[in-house]
Protein backbone atom coordinates (compact mmCIF):
# COMPACT_ATOMS: atom_id res chain seq x y z
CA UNK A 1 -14.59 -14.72 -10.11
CA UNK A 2 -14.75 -18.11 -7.93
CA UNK A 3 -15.60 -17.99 -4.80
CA UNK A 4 -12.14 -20.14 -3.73
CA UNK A 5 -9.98 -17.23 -5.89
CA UNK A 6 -12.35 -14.34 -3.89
CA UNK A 7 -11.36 -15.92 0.12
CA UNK A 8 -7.80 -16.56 -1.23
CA UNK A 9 -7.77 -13.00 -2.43
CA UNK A 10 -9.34 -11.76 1.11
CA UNK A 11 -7.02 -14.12 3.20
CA UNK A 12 -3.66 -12.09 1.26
CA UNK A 13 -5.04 -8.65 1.92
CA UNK A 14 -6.28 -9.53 5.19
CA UNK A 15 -2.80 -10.72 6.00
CA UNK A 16 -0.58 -7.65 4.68
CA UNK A 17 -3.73 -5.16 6.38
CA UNK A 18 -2.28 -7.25 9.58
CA UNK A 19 0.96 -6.65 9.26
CA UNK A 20 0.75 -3.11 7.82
CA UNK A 21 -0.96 -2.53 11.57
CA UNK A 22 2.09 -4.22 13.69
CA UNK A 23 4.60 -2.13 11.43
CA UNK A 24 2.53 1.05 12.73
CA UNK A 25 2.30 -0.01 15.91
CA UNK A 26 6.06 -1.43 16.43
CA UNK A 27 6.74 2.40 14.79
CA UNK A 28 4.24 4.30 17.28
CA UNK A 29 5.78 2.08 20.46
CA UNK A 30 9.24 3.00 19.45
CA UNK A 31 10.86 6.05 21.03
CA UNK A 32 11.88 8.29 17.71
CA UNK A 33 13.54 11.53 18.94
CA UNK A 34 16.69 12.81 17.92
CA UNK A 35 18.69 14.25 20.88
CA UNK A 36 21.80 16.30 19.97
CA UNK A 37 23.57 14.88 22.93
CA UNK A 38 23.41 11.44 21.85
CA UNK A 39 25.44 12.32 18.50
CA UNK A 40 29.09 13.61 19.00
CA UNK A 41 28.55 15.49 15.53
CA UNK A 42 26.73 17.15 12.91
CA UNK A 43 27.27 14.44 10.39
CA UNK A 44 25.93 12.03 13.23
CA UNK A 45 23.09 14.27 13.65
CA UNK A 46 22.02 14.96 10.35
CA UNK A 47 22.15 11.17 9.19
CA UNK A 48 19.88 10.41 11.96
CA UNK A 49 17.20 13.24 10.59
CA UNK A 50 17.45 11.52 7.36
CA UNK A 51 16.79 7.99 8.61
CA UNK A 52 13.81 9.23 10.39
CA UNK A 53 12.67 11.30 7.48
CA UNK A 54 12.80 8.13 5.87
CA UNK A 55 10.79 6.12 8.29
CA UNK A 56 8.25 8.82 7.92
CA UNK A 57 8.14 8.68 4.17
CA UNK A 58 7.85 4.96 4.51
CA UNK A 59 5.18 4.50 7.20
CA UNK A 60 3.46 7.79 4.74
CA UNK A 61 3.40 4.73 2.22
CA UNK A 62 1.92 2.09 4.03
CA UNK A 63 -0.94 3.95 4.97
CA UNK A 64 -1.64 4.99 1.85
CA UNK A 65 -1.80 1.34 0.67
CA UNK A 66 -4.18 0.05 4.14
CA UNK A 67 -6.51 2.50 2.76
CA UNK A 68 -6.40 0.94 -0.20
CA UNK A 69 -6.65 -2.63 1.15
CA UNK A 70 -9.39 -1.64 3.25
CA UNK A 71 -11.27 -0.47 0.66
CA UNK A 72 -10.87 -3.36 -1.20
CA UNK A 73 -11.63 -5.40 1.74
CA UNK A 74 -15.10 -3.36 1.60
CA UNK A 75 -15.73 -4.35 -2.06
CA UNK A 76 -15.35 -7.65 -1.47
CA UNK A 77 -17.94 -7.54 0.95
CA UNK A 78 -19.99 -5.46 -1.68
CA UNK A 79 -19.58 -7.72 -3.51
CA UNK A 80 -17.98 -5.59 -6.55
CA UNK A 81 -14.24 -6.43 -5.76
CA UNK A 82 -12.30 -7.18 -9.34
CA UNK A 83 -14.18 -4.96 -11.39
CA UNK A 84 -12.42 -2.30 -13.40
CA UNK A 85 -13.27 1.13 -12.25
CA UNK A 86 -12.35 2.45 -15.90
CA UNK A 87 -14.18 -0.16 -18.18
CA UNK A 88 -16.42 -2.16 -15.87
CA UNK A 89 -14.53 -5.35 -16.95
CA UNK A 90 -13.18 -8.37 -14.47
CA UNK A 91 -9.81 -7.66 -13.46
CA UNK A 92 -7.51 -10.89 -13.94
CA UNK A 93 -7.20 -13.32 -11.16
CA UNK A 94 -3.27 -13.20 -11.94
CA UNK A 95 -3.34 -9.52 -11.48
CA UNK A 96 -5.23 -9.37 -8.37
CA UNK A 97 -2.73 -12.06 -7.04
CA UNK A 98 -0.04 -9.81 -8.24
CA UNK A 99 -1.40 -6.75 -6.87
CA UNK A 100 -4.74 -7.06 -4.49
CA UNK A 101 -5.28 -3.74 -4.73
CA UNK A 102 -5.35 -3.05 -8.34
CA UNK A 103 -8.12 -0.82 -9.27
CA UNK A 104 -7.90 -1.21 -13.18
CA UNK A 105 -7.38 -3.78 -15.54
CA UNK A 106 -4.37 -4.21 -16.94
CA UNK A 107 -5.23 -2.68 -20.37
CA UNK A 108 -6.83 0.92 -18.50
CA UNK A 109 -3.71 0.34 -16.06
CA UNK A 110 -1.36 0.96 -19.31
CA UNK A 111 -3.71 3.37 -21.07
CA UNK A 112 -3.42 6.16 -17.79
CA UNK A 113 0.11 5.11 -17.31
CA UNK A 114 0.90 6.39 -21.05
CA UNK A 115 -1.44 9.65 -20.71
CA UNK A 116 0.41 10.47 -17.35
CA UNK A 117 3.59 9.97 -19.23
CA UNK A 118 2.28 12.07 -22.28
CA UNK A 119 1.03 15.24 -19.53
CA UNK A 120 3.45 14.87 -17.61
């Protein structure tokens, strides 16, 4: 990989690790309690559970993927970022762009895609 593709690559991930944080911390500095007398109903209520349920799912998500761009962050540094952890092979530049964080090739990518599908 060239070195101008590898700091382009680091500069995107460094940027969404960024704003992963401020999400977190914009969620952790916001006051998220559900008080029964703010709500003149059940229905009122309940929708507000499910929006914070939500939320949690959400922020859930988002650190699963820093973890991931932090440990691509590391392999950069390693100096071992783009390699497929299947085959060994380069990952694509284009797929890297697409998705930083992509572990596998696109060709191992579809070949544990279809044996998930197949067990299920």
């Amino acid at each position: 990989m060239r070195k101008r593709d590898l700091e382009s690559l680091k500069k995107l991930l460094v940027g969404q690790r960024d704003e992963l944080r401020g999400n977190a911390k914009k969620t952790l500095s916001e006051d998220i309690h559900v008080d029964p007398d703010d709500f003149p109903d059940e229905i009122d209520i309940a929708s507000s559970e499910v929006n914070l349920q939500f939320a949690g799912r959400l922020r859930e998500r988002e650190h699963g993927l820093l973890a991931k761009i932090e440990a691509a962050l590391v392999k950069i540094e390693e100096g071992s970022y783009g390699e497929c952890v299947t085959c060994g092979e380069q990952i694509a530049v284009a797929r890297l762009r697409a998705r930083p964080v992509a572990e596998r090739c696109i060709e191992c990518k579809n070949e544990q895609e279809q044996m998930e599908r197949r067990t299920g």
